[in-house]
Protein backbone atom coordinates (compact mmCIF):
# COMPACT_ATOMS: atom_id res chain seq x y z
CA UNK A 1 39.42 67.55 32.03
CA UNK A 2 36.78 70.48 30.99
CA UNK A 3 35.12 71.49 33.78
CA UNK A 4 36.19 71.11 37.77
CA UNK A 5 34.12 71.96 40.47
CA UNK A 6 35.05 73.33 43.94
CA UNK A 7 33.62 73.03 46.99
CA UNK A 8 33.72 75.19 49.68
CA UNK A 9 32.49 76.76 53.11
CA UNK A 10 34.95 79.37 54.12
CA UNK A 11 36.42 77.18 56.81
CA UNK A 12 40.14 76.49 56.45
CA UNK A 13 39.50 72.95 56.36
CA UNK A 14 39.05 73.84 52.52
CA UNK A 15 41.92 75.38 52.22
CA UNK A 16 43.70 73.06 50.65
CA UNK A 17 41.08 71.99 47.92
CA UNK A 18 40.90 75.83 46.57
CA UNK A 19 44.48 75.51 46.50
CA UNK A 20 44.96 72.57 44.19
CA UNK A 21 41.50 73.53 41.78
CA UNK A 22 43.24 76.38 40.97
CA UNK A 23 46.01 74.35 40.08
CA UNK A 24 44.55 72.03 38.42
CA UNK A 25 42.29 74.72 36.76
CA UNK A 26 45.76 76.35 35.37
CA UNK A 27 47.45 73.17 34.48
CA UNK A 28 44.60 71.44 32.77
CA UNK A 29 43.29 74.88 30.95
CA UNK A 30 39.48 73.56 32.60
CA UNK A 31 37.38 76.27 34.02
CA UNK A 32 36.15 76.48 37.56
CA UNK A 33 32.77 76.29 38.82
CA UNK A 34 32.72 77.47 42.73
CA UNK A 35 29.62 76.63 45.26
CA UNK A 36 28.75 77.18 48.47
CA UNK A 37 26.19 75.22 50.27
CA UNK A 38 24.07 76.32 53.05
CA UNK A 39 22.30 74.16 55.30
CA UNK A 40 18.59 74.61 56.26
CA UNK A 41 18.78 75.96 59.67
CA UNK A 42 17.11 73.38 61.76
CA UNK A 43 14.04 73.88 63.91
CA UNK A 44 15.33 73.68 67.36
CA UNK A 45 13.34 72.13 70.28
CA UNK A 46 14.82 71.95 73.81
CA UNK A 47 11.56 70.06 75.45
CA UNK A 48 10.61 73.00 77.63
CA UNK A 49 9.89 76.83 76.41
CA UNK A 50 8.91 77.76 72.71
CA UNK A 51 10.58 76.28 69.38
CA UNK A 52 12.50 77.97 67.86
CA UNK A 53 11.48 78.15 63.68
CA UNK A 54 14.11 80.03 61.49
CA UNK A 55 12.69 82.30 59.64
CA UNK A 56 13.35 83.57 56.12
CA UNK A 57 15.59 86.72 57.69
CA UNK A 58 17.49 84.55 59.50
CA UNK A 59 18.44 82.26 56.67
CA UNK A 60 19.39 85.68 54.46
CA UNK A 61 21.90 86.85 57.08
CA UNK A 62 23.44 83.32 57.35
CA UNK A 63 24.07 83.55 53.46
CA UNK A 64 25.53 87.12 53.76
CA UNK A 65 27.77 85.75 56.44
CA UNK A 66 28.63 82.68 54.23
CA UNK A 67 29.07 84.87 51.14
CA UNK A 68 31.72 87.07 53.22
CA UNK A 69 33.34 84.03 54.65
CA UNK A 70 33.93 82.35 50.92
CA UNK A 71 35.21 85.51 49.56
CA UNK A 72 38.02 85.73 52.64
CA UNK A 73 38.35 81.71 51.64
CA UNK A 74 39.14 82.44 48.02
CA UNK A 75 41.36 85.62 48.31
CA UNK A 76 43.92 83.51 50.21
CA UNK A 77 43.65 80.83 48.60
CA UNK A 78 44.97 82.62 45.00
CA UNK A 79 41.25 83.05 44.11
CA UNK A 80 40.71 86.91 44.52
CA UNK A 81 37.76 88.15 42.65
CA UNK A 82 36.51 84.47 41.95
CA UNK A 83 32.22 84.44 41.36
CA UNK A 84 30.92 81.43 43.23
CA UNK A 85 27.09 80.46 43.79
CA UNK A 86 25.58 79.51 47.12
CA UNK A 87 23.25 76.79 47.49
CA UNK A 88 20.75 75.88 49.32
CA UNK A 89 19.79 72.62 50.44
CA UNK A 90 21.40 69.45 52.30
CA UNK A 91 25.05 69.70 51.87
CA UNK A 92 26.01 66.85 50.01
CA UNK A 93 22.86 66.19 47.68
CA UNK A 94 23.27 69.67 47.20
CA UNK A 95 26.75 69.31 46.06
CA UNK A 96 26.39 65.75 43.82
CA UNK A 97 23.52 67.77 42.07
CA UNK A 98 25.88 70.75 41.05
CA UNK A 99 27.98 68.59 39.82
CA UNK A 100 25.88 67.19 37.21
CA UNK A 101 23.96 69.87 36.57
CA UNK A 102 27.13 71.75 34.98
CA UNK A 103 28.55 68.36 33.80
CA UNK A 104 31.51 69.11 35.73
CA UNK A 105 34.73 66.23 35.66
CA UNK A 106 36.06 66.43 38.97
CA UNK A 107 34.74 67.56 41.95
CA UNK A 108 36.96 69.12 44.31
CA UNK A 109 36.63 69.13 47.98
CA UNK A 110 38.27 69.44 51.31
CA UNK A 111 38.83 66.01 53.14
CA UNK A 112 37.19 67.11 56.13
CA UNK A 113 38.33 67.36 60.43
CA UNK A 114 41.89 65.18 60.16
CA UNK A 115 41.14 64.25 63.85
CA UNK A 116 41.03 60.16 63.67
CA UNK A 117 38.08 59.49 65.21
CA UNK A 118 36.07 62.38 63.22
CA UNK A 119 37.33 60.69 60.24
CA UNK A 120 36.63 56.74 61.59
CA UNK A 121 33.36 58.22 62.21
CA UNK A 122 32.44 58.99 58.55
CA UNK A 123 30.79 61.85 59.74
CA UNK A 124 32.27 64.44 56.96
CA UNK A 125 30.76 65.56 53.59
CA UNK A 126 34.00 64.02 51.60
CA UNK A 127 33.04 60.05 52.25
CA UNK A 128 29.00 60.55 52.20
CA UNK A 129 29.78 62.62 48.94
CA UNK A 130 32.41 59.63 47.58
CA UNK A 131 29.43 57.27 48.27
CA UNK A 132 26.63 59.52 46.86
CA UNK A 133 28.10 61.29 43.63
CA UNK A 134 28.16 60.04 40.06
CA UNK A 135 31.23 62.19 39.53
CA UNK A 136 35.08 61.82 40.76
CA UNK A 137 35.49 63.23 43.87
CA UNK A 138 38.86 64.59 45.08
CA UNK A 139 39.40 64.62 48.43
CA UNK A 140 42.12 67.27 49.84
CA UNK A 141 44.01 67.87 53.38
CA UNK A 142 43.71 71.20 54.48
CA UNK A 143 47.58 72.29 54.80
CA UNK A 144 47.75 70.48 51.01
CA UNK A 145 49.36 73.59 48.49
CA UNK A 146 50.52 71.82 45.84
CA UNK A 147 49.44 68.93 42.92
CA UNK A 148 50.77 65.65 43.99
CA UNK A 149 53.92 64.66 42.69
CA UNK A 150 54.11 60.97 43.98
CA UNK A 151 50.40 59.10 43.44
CA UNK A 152 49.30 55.68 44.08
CA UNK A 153 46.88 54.15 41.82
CA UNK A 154 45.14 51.02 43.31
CA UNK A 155 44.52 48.62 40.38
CA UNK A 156 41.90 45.73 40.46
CA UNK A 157 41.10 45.98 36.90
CA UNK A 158 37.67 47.15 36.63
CA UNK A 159 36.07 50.21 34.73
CA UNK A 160 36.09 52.40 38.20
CA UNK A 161 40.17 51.80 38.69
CA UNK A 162 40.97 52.11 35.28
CA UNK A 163 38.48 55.75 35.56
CA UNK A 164 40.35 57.05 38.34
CA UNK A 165 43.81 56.17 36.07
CA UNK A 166 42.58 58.54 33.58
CA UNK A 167 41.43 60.73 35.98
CA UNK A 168 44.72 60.78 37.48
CA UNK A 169 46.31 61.01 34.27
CA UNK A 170 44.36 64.30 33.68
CA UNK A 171 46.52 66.07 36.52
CA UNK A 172 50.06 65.03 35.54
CA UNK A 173 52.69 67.29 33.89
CA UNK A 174 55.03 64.67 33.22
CA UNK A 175 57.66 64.26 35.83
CA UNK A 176 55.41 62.54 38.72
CA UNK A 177 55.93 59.08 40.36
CA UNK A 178 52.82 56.79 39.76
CA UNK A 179 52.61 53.95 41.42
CA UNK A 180 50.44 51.17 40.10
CA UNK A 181 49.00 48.60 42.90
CA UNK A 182 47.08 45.55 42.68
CA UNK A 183 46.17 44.05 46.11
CA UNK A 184 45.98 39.97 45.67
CA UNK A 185 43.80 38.93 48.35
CA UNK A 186 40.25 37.71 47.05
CA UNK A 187 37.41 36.49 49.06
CA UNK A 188 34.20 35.99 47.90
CA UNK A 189 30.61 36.19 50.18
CA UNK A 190 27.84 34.92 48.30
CA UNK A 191 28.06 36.18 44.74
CA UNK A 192 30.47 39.02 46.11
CA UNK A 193 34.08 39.01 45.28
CA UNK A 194 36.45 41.69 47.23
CA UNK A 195 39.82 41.90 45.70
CA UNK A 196 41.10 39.83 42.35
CA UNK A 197 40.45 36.68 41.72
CA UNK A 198 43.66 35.44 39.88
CA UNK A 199 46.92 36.83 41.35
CA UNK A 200 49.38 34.85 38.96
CA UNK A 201 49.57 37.24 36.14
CA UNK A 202 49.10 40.21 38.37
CA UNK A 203 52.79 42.09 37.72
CA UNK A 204 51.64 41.35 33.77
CA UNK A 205 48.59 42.89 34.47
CA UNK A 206 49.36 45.82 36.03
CA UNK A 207 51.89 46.53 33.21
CA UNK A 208 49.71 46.53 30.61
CA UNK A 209 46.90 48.43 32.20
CA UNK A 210 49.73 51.39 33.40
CA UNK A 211 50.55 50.96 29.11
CA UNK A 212 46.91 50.87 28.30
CA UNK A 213 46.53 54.25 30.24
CA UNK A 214 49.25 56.40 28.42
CA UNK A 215 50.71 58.41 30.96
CA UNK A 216 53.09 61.49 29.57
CA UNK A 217 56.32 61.04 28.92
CA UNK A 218 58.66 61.58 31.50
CA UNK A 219 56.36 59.87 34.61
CA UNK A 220 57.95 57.63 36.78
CA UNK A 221 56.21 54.77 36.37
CA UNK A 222 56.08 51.83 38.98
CA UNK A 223 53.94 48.10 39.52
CA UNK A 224 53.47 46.90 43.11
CA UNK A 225 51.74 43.67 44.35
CA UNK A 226 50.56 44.06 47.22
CA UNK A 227 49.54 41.16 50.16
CA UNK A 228 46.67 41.81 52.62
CA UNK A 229 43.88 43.74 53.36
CA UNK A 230 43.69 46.04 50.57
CA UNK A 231 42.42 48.76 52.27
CA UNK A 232 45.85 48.06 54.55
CA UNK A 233 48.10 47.45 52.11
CA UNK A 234 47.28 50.66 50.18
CA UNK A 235 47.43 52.79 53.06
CA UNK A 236 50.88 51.53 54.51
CA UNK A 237 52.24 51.59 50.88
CA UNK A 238 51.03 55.34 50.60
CA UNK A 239 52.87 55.69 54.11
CA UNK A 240 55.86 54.18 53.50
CA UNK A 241 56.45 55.47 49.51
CA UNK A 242 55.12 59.22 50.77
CA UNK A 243 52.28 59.04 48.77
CA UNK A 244 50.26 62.38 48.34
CA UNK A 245 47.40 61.44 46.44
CA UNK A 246 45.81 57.71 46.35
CA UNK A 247 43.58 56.85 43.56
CA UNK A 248 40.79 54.05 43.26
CA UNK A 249 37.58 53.23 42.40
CA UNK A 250 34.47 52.79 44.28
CA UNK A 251 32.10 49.57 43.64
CA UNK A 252 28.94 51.09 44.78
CA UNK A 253 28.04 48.34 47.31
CA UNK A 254 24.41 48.00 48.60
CA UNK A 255 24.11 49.26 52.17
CA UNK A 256 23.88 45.38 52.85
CA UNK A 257 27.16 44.63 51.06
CA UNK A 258 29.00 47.39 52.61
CA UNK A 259 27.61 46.01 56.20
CA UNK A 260 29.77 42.72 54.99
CA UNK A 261 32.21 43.53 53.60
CA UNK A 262 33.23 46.99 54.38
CA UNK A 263 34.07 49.37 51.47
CA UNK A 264 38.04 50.02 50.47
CA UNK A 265 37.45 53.51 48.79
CA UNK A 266 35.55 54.29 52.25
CA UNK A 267 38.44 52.78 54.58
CA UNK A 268 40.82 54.69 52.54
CA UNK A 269 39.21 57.97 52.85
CA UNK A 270 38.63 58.00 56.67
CA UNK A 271 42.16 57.12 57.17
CA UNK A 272 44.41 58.04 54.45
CA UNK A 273 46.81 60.93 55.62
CA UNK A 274 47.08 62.13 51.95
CA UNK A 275 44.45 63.80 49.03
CA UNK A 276 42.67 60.71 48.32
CA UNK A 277 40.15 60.80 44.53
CA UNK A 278 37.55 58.42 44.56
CA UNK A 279 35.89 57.23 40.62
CA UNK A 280 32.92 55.88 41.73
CA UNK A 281 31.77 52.81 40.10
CA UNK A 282 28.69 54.38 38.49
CA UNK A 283 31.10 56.90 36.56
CA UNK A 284 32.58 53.98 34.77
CA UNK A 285 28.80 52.27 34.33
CA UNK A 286 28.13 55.39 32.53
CA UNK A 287 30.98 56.08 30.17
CA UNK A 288 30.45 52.17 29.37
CA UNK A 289 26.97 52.54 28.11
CA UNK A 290 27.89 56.00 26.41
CA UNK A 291 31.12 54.39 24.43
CA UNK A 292 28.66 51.03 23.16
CA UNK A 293 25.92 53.51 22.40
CA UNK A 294 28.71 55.29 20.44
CA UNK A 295 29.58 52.07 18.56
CA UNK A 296 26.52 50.77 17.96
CA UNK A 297 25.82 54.68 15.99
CA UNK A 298 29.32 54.50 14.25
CA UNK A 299 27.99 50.35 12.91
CA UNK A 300 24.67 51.84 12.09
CA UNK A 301 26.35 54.61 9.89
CA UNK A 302 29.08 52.07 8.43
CA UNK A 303 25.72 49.89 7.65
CA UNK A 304 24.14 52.18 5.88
């Protein structure tokens, strides 16, 4: 991991994500990119009386006050002193686009209100910015002040799970407990399968992928077959095992796909009580094409 952004507003719902960046910025030796993003001010009509148009001023004083309110944000967090950029634009476009325009590895975020039916609601940046970015996202609790020690890695053997493995593997020291999970229910609508489609070899599986990963010595390494719902299954797993962090990849449904068949990395987020980091599947489309396109150069130059 080179490069981590952090995301944040000055609200204390953030808290927790400053708290484990900087972590993660002084375990992993990656530096730390810090943005703000402010909102357009909307034009505000009431149906009677005159509209109300914000105004360049306005928008100026809202940044001073969001400047001031990071800086308070980062000093008790452990990030004192800490330059940070304020944006402008729609929150989470705003955010995906920072992202890639400083090619950062991780984005790190605050998971948003922890009231249920905020979260049920999908109303918060952290799922819209799951669904939207082509870069990890890391999702943390507010009253989170420490790097996860026990982790559970959902497992269904694509690029995107085996992305947020690495991912995951990124943040470990060496004496965590990582649990490996492979949910065996499959159903399939239309062309579209949810879940695995052979659940025979599944413990085999899962062993070799946790050996194909490499984590450091000294993790506690477990493989768990789950039944059910996956989205279900992972989240009373992550209850019962005391699971701080869940890790899995995102397919990228269509809007239409999603409709039918719901989305686990989306379930998971709105309900999980723990950091949640999400590798969406377009990550792992991308590092695909860049490792063939790396082949291909290496067969070219062993041609020639």
């Amino acid at each position: 991991m080179r490069k981590i952004l952090l995301a944040v507003h000055g609200g204390a719902t953030a808290d927790g994500a400053a708290h484990v960046a900087r972590l993660l910025r002084d375990r992993t030796g990656a530096s730390l990119d810090i943005v703000a993003v402010l909102e357009p001010v909307p034009i505000m009509d009431y149906g009677y009386g005159p509209v109300y148009i914000p105004d360049a001023e306005t928008e100026d004083a809202l940044a001073e006050d969001l400047r001031a309110e990071v800086d308070r944000q980062l000093s008790r967090c452990g990030l004192a002193g800490s330059r940070f950029t304020v944006v402008r634009g729609p929150r989470v476009s705003s955010i995906a686009a920072a992202a890639v325009a400083r090619s950062a590895d991780l984005i790190v975020l605050g998971i948003g209100p922890h009231r249920l039916a905020d979260r049920a609601l999908g109303g918060e940046t952290s799922l819209h910015l799951a669904a939207q970015a082509s870069t990890p996202v890391l999702a943390v609790p507010p009253q989170t002040r420490w790097l996860p020690q026990r982790i559970l890695a959902a497992v269904d053997f694509s690029g995107a799970s085996g992305g947020a493995a690495r991912v995951v593997k990124s943040m470990l020291s060496g004496h965590e407990r990582v649990e490996f999970a492979h949910a065996t229910t499959a159903a399939r609508i239309g062309r579209v399968v949810v879940g695995p489609s052979h659940a025979r070899d599944a413990e085999r599986r899962l062993t070799e992928f946790a050996c194909h990963i490499g984590l450091p010595a000294g993790t506690h390494i477990h493989t768990n077959v789950l039944a059910g719902d996956p989205a279900r299954a992972l989240l009373d797993t992550a209850a019962q095992t005391g699971a701080e962090l869940i890790a899995l990849g995102s397919h990228g449904y269509t809007p239409w796909q999603r409709l039918l068949l719901g989305s686990v990395s989306s379930r998971v987020l709105r309900l999980a009580d723990c950091a949640v980091l999400i590798y969406p599947g377009r990550c792992a489309r991308a590092t695909s094409a860049t490792e063939e396109d790396a082949a291909e150069a290496a067969d070219a130059v062993v041609a020639s």
